[in-house]
Protein backbone atom coordinates (compact mmCIF):
# COMPACT_ATOMS: atom_id res chain seq x y z
CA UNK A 1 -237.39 -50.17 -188.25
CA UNK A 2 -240.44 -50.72 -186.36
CA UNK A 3 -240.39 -50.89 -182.93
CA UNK A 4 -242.17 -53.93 -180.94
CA UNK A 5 -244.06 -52.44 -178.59
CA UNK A 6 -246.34 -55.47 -177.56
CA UNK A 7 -245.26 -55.63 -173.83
CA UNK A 8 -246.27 -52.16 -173.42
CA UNK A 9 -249.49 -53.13 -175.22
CA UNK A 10 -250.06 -55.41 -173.21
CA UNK A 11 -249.50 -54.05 -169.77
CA UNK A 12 -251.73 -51.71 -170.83
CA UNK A 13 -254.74 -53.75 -171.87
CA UNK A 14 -254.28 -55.60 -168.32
CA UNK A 15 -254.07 -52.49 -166.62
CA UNK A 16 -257.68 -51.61 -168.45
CA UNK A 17 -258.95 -55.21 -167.02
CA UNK A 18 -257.58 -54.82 -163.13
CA UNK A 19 -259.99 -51.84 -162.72
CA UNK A 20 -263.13 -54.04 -162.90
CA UNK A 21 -263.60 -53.45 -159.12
CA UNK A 22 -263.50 -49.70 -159.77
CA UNK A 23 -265.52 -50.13 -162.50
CA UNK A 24 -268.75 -51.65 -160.43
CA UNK A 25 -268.28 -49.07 -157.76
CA UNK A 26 -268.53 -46.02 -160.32
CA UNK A 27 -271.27 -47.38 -162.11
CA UNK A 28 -273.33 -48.30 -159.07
CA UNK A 29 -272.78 -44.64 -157.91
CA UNK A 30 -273.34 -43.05 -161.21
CA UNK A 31 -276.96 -45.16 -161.87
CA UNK A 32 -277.74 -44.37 -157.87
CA UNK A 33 -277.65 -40.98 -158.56
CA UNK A 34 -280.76 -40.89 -161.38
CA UNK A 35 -283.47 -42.18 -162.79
CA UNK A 36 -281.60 -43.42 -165.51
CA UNK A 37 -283.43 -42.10 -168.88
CA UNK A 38 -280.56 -42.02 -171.67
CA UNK A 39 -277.00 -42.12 -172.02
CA UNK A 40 -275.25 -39.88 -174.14
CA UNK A 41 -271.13 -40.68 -175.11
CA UNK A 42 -269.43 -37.67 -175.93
CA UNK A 43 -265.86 -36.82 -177.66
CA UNK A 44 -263.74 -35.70 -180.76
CA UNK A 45 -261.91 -37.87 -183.43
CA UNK A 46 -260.43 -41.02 -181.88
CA UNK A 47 -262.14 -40.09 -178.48
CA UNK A 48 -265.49 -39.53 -180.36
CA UNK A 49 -264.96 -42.77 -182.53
CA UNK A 50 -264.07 -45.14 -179.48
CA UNK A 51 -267.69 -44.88 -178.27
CA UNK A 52 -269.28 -46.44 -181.63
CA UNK A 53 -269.04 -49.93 -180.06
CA UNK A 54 -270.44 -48.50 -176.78
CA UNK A 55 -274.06 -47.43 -178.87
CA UNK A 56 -273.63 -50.66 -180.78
CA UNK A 57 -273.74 -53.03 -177.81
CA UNK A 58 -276.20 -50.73 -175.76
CA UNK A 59 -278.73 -50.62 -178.82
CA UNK A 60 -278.71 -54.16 -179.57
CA UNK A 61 -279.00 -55.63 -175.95
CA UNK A 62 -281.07 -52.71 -174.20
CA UNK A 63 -283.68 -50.55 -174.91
CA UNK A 64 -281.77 -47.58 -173.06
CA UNK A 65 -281.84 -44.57 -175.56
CA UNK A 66 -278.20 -44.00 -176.52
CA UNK A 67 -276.94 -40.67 -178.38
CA UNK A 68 -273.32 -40.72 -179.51
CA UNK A 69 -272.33 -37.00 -180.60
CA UNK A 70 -268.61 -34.87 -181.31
CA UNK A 71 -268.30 -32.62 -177.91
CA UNK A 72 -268.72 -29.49 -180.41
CA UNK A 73 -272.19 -30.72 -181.76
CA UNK A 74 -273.14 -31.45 -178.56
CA UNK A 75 -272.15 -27.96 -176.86
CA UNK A 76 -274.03 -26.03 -179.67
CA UNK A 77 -277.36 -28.41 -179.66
CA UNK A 78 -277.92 -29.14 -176.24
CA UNK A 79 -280.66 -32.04 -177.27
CA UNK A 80 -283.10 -31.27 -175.71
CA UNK A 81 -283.70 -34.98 -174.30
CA UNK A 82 -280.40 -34.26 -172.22
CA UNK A 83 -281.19 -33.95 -168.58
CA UNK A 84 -279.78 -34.63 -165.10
CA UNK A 85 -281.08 -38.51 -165.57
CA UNK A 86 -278.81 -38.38 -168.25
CA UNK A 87 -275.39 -40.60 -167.56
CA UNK A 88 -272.79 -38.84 -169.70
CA UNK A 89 -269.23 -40.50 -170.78
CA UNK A 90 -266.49 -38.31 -172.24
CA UNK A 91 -263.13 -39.06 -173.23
CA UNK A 92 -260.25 -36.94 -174.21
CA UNK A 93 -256.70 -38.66 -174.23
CA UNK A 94 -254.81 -35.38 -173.33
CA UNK A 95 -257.49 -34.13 -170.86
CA UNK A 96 -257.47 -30.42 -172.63
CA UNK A 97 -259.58 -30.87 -175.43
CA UNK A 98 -261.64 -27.57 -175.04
CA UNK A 99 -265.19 -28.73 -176.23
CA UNK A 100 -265.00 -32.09 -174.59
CA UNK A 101 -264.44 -29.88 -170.89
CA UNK A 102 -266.99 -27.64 -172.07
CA UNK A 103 -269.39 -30.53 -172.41
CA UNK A 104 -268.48 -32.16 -169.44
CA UNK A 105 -269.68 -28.69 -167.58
CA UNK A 106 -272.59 -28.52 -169.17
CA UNK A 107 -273.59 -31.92 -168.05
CA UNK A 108 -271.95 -30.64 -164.78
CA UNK A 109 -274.29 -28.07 -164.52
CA UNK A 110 -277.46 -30.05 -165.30
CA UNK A 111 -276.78 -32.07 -162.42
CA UNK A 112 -276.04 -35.11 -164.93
CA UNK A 113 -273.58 -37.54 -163.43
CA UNK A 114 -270.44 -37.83 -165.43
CA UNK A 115 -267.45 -40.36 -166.30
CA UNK A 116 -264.44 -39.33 -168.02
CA UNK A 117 -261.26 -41.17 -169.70
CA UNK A 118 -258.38 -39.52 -170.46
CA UNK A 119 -254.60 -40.17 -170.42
CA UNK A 120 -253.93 -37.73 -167.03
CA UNK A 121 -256.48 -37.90 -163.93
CA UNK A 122 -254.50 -34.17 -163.27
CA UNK A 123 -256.07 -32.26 -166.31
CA UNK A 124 -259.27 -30.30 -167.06
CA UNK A 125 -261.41 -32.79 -168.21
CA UNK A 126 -260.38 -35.08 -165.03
CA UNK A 127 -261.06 -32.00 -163.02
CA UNK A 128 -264.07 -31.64 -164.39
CA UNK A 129 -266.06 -34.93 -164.30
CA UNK A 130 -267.43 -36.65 -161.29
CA UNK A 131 -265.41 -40.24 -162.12
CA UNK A 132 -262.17 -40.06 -164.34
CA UNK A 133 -260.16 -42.91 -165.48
CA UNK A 134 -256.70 -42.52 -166.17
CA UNK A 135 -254.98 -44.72 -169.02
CA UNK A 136 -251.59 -43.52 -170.53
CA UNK A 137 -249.13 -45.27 -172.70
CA UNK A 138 -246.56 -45.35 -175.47
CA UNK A 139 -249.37 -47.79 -177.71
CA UNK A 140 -252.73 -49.45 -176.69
CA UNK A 141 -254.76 -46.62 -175.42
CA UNK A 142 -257.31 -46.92 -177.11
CA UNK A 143 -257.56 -50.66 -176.60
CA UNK A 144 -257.58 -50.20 -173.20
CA UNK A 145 -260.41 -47.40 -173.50
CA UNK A 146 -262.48 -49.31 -175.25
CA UNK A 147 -261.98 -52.77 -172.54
CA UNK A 148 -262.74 -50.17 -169.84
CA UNK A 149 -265.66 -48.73 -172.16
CA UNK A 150 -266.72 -52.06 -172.40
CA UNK A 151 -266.87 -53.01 -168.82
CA UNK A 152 -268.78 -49.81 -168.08
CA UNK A 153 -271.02 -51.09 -170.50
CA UNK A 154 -271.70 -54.25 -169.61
CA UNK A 155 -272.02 -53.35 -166.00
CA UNK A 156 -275.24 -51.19 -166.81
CA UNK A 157 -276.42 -53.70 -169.04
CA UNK A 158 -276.73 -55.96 -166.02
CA UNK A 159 -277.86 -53.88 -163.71
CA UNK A 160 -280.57 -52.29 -165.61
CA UNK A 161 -281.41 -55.02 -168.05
CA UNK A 162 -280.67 -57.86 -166.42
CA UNK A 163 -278.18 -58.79 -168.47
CA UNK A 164 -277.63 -62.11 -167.29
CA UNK A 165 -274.19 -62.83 -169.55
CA UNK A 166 -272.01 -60.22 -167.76
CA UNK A 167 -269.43 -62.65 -165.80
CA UNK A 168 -268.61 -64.13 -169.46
CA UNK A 169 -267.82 -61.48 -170.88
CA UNK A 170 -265.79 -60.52 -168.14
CA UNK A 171 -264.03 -63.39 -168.51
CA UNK A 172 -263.86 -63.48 -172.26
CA UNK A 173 -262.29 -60.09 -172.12
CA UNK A 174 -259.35 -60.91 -169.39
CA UNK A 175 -258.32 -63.72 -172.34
CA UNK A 176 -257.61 -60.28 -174.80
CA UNK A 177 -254.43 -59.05 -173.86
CA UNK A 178 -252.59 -62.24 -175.03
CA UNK A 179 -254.79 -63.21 -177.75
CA UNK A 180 -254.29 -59.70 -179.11
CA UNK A 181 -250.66 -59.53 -179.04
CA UNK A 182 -250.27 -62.92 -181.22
CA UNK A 183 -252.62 -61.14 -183.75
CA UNK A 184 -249.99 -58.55 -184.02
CA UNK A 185 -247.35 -60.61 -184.24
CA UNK A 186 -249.16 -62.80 -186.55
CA UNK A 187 -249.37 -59.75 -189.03
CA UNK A 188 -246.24 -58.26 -188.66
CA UNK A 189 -245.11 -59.43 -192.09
CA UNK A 190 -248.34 -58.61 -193.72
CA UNK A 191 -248.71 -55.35 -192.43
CA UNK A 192 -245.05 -54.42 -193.55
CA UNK A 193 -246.07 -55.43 -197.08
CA UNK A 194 -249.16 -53.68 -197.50
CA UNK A 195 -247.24 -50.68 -196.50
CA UNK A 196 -244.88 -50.80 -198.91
CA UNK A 197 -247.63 -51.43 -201.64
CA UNK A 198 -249.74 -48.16 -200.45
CA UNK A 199 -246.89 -45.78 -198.97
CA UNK A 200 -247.59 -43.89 -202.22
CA UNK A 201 -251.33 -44.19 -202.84
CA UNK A 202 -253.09 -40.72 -203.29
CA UNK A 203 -256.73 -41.39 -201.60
CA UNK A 204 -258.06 -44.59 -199.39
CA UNK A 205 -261.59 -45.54 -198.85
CA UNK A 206 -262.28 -47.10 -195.71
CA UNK A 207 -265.09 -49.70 -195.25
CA UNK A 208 -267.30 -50.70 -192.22
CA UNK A 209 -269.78 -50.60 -190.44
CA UNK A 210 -271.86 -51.62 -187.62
CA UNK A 211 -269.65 -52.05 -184.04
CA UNK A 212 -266.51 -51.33 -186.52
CA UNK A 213 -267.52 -48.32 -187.51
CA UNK A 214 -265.40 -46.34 -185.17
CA UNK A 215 -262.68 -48.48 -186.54
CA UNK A 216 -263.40 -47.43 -190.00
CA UNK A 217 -263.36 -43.59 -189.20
CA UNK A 218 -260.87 -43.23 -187.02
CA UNK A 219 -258.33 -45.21 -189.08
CA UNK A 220 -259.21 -42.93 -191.89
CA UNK A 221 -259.64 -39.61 -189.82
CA UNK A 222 -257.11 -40.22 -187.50
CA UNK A 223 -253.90 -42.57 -188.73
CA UNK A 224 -254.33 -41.77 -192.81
CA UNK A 225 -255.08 -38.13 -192.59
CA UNK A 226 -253.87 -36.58 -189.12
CA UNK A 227 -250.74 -38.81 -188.26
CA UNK A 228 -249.97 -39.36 -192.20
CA UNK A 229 -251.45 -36.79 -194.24
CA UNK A 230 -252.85 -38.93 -196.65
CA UNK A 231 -255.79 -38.53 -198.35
CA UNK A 232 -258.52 -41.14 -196.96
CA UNK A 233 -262.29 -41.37 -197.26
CA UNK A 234 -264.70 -43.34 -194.66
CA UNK A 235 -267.71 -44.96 -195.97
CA UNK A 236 -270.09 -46.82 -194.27
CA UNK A 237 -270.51 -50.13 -195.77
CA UNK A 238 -274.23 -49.86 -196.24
CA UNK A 239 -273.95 -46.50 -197.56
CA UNK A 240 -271.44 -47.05 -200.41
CA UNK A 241 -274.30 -48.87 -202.18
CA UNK A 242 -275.70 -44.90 -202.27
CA UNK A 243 -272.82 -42.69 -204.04
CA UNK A 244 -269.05 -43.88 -203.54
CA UNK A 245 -269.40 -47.67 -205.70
CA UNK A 246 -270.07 -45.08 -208.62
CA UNK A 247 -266.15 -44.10 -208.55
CA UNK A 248 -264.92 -47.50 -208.68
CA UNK A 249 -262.63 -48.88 -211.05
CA UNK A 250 -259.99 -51.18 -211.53
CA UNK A 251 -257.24 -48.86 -210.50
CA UNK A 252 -259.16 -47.12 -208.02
CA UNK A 253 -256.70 -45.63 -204.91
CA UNK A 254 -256.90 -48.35 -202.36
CA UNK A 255 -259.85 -49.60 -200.65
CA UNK A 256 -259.95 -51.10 -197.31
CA UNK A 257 -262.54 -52.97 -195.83
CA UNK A 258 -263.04 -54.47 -192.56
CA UNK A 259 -265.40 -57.28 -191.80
CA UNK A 260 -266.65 -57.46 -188.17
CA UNK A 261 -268.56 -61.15 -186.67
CA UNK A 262 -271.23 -58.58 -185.55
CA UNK A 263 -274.91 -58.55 -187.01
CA UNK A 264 -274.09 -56.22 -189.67
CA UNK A 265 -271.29 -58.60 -191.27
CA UNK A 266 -273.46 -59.27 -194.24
CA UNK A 267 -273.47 -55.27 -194.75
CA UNK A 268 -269.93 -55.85 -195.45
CA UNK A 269 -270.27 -58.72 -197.32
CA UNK A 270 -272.18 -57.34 -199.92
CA UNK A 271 -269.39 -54.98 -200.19
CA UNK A 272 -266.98 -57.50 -200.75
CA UNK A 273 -268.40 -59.14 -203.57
CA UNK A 274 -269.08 -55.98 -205.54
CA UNK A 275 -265.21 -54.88 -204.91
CA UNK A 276 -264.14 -58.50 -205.96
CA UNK A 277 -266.13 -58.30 -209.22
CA UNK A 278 -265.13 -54.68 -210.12
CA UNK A 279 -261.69 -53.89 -208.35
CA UNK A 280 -258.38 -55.23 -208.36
CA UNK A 281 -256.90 -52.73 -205.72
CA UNK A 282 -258.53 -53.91 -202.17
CA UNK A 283 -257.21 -54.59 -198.98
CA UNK A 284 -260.10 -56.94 -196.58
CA UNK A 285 -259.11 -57.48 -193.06
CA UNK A 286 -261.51 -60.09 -191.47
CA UNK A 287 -261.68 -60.76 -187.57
CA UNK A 288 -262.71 -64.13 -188.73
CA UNK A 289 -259.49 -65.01 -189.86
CA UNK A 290 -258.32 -64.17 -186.45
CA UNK A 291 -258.30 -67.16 -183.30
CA UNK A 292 -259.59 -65.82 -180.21
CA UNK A 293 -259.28 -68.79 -177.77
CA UNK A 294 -261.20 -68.22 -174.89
CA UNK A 295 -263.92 -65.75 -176.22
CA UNK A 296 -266.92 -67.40 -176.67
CA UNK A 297 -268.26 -67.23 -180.59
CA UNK A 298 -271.55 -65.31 -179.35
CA UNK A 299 -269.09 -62.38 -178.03
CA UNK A 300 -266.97 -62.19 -180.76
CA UNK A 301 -268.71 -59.29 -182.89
CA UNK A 302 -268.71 -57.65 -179.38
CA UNK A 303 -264.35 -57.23 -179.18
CA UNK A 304 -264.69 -57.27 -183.12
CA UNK A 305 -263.15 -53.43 -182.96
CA UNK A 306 -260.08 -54.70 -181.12
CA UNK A 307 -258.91 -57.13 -183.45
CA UNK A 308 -258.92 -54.58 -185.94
CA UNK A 309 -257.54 -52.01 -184.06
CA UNK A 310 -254.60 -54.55 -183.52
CA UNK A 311 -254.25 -54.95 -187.17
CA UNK A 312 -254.78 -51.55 -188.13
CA UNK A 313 -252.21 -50.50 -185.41
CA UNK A 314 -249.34 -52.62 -187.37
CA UNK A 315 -250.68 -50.91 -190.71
CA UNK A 316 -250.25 -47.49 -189.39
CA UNK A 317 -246.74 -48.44 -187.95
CA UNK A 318 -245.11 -50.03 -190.78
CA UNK A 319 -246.56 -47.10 -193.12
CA UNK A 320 -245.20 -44.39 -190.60
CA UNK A 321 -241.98 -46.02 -191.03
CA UNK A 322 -241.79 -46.97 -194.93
CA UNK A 323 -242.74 -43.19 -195.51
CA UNK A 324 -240.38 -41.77 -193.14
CA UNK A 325 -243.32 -40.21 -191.56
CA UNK A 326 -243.75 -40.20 -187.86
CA UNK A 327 -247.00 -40.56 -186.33
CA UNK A 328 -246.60 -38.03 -183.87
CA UNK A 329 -245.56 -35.29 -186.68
CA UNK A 330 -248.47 -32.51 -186.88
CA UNK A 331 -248.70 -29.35 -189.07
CA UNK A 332 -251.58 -27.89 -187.18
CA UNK A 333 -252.79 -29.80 -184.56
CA UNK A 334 -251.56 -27.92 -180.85
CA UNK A 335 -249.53 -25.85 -183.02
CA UNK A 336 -251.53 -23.17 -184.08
CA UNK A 337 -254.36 -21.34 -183.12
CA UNK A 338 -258.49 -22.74 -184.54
């Protein structure tokens, strides 16, 4: 049986949204500090995926150079265009995750001011950044990482671009918490089918791109593989055009793509009609299909990720539980030594 865990979802989202005020402060602190030059967004797996929307939104509104890397890449390469005017955001949900730490003291050391997220302030990585922000729960962290991503975000878009659409979005975003808990109620049914339909399937391909990106990585990286130990595949949507479309077939293992309202939904879309035409095992969540009363339709590629994140957290669930399989079950992972 699943467990409905939507009130602690959504206390958790809402607890996300009442730290706008902190928000402002940190930002206006951070940016006070430099000469803002770049901003570079630092983490691994579903800390290093979370941030894809962040470079999205910053690289279509801005002309701010944005670098998105895995903590480990980052502590090996030190780019070179990384400097103390550089703002750096890490995130680690259980605060220990060696390279992220080690990243955030290399930034330390450059003099580069730093904000961190992770699920407890009392940890290394909160220890180690100048601003941390603290956001733990049984479900919904992520959401709430990326709404607190988002205002973080948005804040610098305004004050350094003049981004002139920043209380709407604010605004839009407060309207989440119970638009996003219908969704998952709305799918409930839908998610326990496809589960029961795929519980068995030997490799997934996920499909996105653009601001759901992070959404198509982490679900494979992160739910398939780590919490499941399934076989699973992402591919960005315009690069399946450029090796993986060659192993399709009618039976191929299951694909699943995800359409965003972003400006890379005809990316997907050319995806779908080549799957359509040559596949008859796909799964295609849309956020279109999804009401969002209250977000405006110009923002809606922007909170794109967090529909499907909604959906995809009611996949995960249902599959956990039709395979007997619990999420939190690891072979390796804070078990042995690597």
């Amino acid at each position: 049986m699943v467990k409905n865990d939507n009130e602690i979802y959504r206390a958790i989202l809402e607890y996300g949204l009442a730290q706008r005020e902190v928000v402002e402060k940190v930002v206006d602190e951070s940016l006070s500090k430099i000469n803002l030059k770049n901003i570079f967004l630092i983490g691994c797996g579903g800390s290093f995926a979370v941030m894809h929307p962040c470079k999205y939104i910053l690289e279509t509104n801005s002309n701010i150079p944005v670098f998105i890397y895995n903590s480990s890449e980052f502590n090996t390469i030190q780019p070179l265009n990384f400097s103390k005017d550089s703002l750096v955001i890490l995130s680690s949900y259980s605060g220990k995750t060696p390279e992220t730490v080690e990243a955030a003291n290399i930034a330390k050391k450059a003099g580069a001011p730093t904000i961190g997220f992770t699920g407890f302030a009392d940890s290394p990585l909160g220890h180690a950044v100048d601003h941390v922000f603290e956001n733990n729960a049984e479900t919904g962290v992520t959401d709430s990482k990326i709404i607190l991503l988002y205002q973080i975000i948005f804040n610098i878009l305004k004050k350094h671009e003049n981004f002139d659409k920043y209380e709407e979005i604010i605004k839009a975003l407060n309207t989440l918490p119970d638009s996003l808990v219908k969704i998952k109620e709305s799918v409930e049914a839908y998610a326990e089918k496809w589960a029961e339909e795929n519980m068995d399937t030997d490799l997934f391909f996920t499909l996105g791109t653009g601001v759901l990106w992070g959404e198509t990585y982490s679900f494979a990286i992160c739910i398939l593989e780590e919490m499941q130990w399934m076989k699973a595949q992402p591919v960005d949507a315009g690069e399946f055009f450029h090796g993986s479309f060659e192993i399709v077939r009618e039976d191929t293992p299951n694909l699943l793509l995800f359409k965003g309202e972003d400006k890379t939904r005809p990316v997907a879309e050319r995806v779908e009609k080549f799957i359509n035409k040559y596949s008859k095992k796909y799964t295609i969540i849309d956020t279109k299909d999804y009401p969002l009363p209250g977000v405006p339709e110009e923002f809606r590629g922007y909170v794109s990720p967090l529909v499907i994140s909604a959906v995809l957290d009611r996949f995960g669930k249902h599959l956990a539980d039709k395979r007997n399989h619990p999420l939190k079950t690891r072979k390796y992972m804070g078990i042995v030594d690597y």
